[in-house]
C-alpha atoms as a PDB file:
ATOM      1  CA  UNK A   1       0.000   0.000   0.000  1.00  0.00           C
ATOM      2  CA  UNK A   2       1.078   3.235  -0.864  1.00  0.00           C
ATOM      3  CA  UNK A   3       1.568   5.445   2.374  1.00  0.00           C
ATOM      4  CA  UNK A   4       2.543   8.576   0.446  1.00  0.00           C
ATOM      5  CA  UNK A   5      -0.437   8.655  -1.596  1.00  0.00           C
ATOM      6  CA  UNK A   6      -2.634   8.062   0.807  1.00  0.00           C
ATOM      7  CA  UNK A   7      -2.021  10.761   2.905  1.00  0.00           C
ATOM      8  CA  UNK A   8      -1.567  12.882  -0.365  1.00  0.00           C
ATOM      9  CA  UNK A   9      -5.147  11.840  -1.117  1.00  0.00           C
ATOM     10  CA  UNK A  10      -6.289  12.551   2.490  1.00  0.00           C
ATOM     11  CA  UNK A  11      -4.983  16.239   2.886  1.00  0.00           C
ATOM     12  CA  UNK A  12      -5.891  16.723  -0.485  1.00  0.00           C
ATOM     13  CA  UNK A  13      -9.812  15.886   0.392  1.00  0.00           C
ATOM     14  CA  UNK A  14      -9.863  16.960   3.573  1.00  0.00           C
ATOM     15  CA  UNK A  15      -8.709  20.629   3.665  1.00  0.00           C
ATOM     16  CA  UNK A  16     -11.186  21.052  -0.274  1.00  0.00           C
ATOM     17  CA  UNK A  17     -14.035  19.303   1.653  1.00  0.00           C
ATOM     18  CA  UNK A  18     -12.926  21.433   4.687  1.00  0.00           C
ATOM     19  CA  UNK A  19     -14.851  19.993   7.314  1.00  0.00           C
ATOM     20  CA  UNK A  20     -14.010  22.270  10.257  1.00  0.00           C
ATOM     21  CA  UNK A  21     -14.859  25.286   8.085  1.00  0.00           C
ATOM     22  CA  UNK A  22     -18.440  23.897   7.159  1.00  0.00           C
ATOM     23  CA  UNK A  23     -19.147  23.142  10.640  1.00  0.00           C
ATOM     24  CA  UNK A  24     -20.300  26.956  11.715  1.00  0.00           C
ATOM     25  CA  UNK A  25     -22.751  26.736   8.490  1.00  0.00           C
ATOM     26  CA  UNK A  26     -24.727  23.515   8.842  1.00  0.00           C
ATOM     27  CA  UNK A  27     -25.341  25.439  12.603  1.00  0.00           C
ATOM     28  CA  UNK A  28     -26.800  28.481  10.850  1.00  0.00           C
ATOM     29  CA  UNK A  29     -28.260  26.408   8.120  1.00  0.00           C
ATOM     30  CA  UNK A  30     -29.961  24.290  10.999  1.00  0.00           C
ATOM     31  CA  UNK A  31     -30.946  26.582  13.641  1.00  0.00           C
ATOM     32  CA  UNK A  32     -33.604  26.105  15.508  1.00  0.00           C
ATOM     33  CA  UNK A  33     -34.055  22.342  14.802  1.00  0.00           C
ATOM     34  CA  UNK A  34     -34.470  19.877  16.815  1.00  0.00           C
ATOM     35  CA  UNK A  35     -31.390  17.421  17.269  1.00  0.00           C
ATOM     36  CA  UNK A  36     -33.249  14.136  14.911  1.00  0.00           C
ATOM     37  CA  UNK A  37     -33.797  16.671  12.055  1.00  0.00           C
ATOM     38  CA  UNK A  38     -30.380  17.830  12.157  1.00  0.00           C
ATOM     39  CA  UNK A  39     -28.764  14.538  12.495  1.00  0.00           C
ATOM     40  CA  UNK A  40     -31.217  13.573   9.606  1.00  0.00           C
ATOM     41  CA  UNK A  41     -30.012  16.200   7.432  1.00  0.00           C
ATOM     42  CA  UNK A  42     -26.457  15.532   8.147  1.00  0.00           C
ATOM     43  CA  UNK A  43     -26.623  12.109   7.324  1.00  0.00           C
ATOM     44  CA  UNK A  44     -28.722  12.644   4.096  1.00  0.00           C
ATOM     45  CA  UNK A  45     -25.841  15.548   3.056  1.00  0.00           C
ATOM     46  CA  UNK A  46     -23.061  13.230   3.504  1.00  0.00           C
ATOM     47  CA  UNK A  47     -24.760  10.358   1.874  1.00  0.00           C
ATOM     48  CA  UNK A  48     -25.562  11.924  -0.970  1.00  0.00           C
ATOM     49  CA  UNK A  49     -22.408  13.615  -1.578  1.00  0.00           C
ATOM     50  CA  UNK A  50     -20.576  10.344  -1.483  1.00  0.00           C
ATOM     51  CA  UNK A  51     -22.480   8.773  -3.938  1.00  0.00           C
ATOM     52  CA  UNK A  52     -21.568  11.781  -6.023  1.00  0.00           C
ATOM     53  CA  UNK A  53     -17.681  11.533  -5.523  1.00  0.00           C
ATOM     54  CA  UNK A  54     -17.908   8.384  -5.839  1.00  0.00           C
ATOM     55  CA  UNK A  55     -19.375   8.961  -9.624  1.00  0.00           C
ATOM     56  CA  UNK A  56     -16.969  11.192 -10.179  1.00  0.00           C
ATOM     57  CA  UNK A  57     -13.828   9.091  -9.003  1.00  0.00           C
ATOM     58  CA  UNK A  58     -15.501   5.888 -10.949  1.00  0.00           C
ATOM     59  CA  UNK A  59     -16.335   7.599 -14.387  1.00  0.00           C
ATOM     60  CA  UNK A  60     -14.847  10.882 -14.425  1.00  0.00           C
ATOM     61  CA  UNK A  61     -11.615   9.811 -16.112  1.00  0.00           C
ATOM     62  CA  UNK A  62     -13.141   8.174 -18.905  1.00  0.00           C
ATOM     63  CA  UNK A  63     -15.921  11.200 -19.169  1.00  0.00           C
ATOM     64  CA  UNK A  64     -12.654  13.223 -19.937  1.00  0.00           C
ATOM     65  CA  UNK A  65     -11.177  10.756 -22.272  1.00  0.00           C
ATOM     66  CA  UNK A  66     -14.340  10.510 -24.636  1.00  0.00           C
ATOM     67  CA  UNK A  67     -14.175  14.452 -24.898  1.00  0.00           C
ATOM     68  CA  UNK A  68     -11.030  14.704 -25.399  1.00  0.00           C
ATOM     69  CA  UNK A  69      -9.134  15.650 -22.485  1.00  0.00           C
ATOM     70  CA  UNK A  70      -6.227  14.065 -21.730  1.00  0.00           C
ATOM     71  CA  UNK A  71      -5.493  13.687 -17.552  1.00  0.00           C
ATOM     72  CA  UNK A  72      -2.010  15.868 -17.893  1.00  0.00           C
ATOM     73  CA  UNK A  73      -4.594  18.586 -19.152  1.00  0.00           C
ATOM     74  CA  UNK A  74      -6.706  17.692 -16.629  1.00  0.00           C
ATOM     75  CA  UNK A  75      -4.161  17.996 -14.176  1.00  0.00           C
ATOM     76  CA  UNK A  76      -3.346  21.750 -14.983  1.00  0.00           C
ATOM     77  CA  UNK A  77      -6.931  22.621 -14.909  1.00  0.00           C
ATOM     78  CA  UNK A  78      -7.772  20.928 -11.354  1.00  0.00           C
ATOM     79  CA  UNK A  79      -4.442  22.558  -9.767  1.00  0.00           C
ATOM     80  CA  UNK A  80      -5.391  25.930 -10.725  1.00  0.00           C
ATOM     81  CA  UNK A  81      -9.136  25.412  -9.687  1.00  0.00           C
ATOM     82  CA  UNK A  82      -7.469  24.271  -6.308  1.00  0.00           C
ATOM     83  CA  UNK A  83      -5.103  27.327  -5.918  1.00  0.00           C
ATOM     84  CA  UNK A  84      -7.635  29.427  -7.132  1.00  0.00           C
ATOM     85  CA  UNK A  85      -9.458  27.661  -4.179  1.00  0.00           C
ATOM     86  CA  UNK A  86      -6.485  27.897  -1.560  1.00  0.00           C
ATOM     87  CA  UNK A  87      -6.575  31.763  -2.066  1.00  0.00           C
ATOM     88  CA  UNK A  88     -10.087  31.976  -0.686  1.00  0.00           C
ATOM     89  CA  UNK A  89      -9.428  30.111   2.110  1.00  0.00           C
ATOM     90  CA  UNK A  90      -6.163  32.485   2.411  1.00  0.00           C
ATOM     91  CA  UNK A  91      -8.408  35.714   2.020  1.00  0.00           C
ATOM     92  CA  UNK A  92     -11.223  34.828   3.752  1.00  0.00           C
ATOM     93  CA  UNK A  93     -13.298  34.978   0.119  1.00  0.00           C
ATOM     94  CA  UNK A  94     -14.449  31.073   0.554  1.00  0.00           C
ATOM     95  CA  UNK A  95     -16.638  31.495   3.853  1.00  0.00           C
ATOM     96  CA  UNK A  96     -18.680  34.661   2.708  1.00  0.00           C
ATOM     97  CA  UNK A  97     -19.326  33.093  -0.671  1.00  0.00           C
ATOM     98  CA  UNK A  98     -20.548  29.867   1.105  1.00  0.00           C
ATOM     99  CA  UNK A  99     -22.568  31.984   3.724  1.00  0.00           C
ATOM    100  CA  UNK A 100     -24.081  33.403   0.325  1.00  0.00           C
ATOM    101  CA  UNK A 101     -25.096  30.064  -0.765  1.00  0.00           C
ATOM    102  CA  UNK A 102     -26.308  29.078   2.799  1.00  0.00           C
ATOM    103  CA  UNK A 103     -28.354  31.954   2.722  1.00  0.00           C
ATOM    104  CA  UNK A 104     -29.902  31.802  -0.673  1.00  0.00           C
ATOM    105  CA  UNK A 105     -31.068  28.355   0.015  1.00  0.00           C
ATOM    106  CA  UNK A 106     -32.468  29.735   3.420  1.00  0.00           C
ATOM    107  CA  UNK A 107     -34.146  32.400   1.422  1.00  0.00           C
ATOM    108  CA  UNK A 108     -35.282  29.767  -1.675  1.00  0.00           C
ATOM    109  CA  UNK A 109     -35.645  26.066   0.372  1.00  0.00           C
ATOM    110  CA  UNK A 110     -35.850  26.867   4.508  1.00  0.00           C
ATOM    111  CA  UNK A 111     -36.789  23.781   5.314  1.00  0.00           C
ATOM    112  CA  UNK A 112     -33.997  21.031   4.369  1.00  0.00           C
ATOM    113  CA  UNK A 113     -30.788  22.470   3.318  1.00  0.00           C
ATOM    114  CA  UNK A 114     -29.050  18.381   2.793  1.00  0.00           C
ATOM    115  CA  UNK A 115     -29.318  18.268  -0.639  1.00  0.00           C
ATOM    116  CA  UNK A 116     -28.388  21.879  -2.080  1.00  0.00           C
ATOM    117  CA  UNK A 117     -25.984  23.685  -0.243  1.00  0.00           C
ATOM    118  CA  UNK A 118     -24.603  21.181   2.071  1.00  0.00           C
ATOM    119  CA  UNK A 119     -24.082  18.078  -0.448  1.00  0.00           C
ATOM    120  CA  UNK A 120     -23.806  20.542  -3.579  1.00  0.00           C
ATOM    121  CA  UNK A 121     -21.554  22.352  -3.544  1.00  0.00           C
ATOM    122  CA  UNK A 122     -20.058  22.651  -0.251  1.00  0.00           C
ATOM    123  CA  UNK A 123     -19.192  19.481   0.104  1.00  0.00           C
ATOM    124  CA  UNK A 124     -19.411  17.631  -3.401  1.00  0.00           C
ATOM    125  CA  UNK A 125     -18.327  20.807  -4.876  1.00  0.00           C
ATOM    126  CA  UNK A 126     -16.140  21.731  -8.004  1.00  0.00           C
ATOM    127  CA  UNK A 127     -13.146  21.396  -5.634  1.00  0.00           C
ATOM    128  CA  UNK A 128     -13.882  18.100  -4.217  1.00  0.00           C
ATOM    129  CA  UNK A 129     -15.137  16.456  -7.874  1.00  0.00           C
ATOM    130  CA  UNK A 130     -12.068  17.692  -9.477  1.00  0.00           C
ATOM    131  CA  UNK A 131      -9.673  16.139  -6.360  1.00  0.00           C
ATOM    132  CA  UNK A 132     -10.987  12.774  -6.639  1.00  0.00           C
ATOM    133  CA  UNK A 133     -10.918  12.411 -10.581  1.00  0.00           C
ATOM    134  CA  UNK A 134      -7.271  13.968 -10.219  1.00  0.00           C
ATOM    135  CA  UNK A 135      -6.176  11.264  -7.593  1.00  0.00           C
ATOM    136  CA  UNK A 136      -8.117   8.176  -9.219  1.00  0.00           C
ATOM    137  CA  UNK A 137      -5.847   9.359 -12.281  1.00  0.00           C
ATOM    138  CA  UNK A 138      -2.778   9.306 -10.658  1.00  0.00           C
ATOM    139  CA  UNK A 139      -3.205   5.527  -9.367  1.00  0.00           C
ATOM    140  CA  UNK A 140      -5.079   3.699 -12.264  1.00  0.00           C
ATOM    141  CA  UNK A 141      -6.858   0.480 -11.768  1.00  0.00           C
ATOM    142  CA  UNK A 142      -9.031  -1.028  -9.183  1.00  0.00           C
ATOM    143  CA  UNK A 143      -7.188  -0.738  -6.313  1.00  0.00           C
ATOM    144  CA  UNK A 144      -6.554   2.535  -6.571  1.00  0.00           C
ATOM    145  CA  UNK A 145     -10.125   3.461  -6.844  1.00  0.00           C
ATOM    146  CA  UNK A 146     -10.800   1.584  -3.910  1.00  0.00           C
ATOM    147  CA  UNK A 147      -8.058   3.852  -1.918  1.00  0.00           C
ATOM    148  CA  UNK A 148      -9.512   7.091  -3.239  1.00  0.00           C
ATOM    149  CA  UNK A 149     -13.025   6.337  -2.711  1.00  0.00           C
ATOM    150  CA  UNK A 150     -11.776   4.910   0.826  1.00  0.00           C
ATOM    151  CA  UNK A 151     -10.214   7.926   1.730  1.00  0.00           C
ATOM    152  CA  UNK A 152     -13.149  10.073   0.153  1.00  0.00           C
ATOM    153  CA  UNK A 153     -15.431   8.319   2.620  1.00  0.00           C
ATOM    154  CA  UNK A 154     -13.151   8.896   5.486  1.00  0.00           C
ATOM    155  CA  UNK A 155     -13.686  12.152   5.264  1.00  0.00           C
ATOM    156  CA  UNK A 156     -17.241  12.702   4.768  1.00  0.00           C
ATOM    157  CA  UNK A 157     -17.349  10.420   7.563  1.00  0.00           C
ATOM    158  CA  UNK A 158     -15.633  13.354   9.519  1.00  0.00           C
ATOM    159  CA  UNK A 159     -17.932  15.644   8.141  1.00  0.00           C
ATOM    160  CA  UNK A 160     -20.983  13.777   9.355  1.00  0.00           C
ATOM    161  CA  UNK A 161     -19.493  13.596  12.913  1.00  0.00           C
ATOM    162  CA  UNK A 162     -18.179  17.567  13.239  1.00  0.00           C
ATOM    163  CA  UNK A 163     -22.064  17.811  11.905  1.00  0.00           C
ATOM    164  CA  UNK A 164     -23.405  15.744  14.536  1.00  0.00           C
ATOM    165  CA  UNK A 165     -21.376  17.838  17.243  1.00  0.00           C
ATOM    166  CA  UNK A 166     -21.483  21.213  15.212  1.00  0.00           C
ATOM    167  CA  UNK A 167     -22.381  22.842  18.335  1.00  0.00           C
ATOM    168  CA  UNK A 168     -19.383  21.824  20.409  1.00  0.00           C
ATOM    169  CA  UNK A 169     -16.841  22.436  18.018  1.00  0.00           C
ATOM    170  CA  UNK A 170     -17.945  25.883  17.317  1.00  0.00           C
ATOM    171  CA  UNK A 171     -18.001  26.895  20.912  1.00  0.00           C
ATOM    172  CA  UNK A 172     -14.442  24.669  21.040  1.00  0.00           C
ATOM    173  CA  UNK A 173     -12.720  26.840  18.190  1.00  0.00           C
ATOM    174  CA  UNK A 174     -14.881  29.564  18.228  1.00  0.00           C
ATOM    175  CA  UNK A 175     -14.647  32.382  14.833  1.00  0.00           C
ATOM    176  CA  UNK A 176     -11.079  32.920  15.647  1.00  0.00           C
ATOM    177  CA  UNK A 177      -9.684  29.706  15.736  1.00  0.00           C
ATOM    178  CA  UNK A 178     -11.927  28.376  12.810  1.00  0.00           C
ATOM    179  CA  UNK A 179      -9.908  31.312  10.828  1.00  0.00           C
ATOM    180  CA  UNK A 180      -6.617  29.893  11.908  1.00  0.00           C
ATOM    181  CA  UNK A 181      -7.178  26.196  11.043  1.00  0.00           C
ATOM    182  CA  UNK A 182      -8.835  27.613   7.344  1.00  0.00           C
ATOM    183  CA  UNK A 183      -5.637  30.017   6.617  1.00  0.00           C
ATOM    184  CA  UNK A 184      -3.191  26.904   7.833  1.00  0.00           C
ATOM    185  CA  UNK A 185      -5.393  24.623   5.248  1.00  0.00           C
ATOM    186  CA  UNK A 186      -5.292  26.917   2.688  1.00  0.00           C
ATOM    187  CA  UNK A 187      -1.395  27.102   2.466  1.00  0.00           C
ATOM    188  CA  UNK A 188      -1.341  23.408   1.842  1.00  0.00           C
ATOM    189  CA  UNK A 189      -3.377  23.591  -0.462  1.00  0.00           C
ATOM    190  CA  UNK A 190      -1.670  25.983  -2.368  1.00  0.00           C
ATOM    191  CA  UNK A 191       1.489  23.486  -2.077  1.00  0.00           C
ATOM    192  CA  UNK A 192      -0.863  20.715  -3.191  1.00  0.00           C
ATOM    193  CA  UNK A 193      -2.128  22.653  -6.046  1.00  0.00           C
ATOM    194  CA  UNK A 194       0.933  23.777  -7.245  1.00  0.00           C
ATOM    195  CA  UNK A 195       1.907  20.041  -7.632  1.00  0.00           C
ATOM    196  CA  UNK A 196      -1.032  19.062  -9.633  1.00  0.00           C
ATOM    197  CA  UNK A 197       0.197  21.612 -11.886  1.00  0.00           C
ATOM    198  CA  UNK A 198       3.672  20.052 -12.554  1.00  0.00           C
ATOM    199  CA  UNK A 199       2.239  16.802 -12.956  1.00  0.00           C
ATOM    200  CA  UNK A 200       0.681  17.620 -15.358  1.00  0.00           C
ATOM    201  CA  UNK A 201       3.114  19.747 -16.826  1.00  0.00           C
ATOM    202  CA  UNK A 202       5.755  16.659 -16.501  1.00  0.00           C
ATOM    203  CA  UNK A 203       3.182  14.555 -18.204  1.00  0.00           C
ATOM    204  CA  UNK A 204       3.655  16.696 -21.572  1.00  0.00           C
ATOM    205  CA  UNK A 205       6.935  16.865 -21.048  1.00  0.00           C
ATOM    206  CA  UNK A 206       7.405  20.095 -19.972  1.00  0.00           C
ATOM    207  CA  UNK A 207       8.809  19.752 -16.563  1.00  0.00           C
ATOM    208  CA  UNK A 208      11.358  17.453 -15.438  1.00  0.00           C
END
């Protein structure tokens, strides 16, 4: 087994998905409920955004091939989504435009936020879809699907549980230290991104 990758794959997936980060929203997006409706809608969120990445990791590879996109390409696209990603998290820009979303789908849905925003796209997001079809690229074959998808499910798992004690953690961390741990995730991100970016660069030759 791979050890590197793996924990490649986890950091990758856990600082897009960003679990700490979505914690204060599925407490605004669930106030005032009752704790079986929001452990309802947490497990409903994370359920259905696993069967999306879980698409995505599966087919998404040979989507791109019968369009025409090779993975190198592929590559260079997803690291620049992710920088472009990191440099929210860096700025601050990624939790007012997912309070925006939270609050449209106050404003549009009220009542059960699981499917849209919580599974898409805060958590099955553009990010997340374009991690997993990068990593299942990077190990071909069945196995390592199985350690991507693995991995995936780890952390929604997380997400389900900071979900389940959303109140706790937010008191725990509070705004200031939920700022912290997002600026820290965001730099290794940027590092992470970066890399998909020479891989893919390497892969048409252009880097060594």
């Amino acid at each position: 087994m791979d050890t590197a990758f793996l924990i490649t794959a986890f950091v990758t997936l856990f600082v897009i998905i960003d679990p700490i980060g979505m914690t204060p929203l599925f407490v605004a997006l669930t106030q005032g409920m009752n704790s079986a409706r929001r452990r309802s809608i947490a497990l409903r969120a994370c359920i259905t955004a696993a069967f999306i990445l879980i698409a995505f990791a599966a087919f998404g590879e040979a989507v791109l091939g019968f369009i025409g996109i090779s993975m190198p390409a592929f590559r260079i696209a997803g690291g620049m989504l992710l920088f472009l990603t990191a440099l929210d998290m860096l700025f601050e820009r990624r939790g007012q435009r997912r309070k925006g979303q939270a609050d449209a789908a106050e404003e549009d849905e009220g009542d059960d936020p699981s499917i849209f925003p919580l599974a898409i796209p805060l958590i099955a997001g553009p990010g997340s879809i374009a991690s997993v079809i990068l990593l299942a690229g990077q190990r071909p074959g069945i196995e390592g699907l199985a350690l991507v998808i693995g991995v995936m499910l780890c952390v929604v798992a997380m997400v389900l549980v900071l979900f389940l004690f959303a109140g706790i953690l937010e008191r725990a961390l509070g705004r200031v230290g939920i700022n912290v741990v997002t600026r820290l995730l965001g730099m290794l991100l940027a590092a992470l991104a970066v890399q998909f970016v020479l891989d893919g660069l390497r892969g048409f030759g252009l880097a060594a």
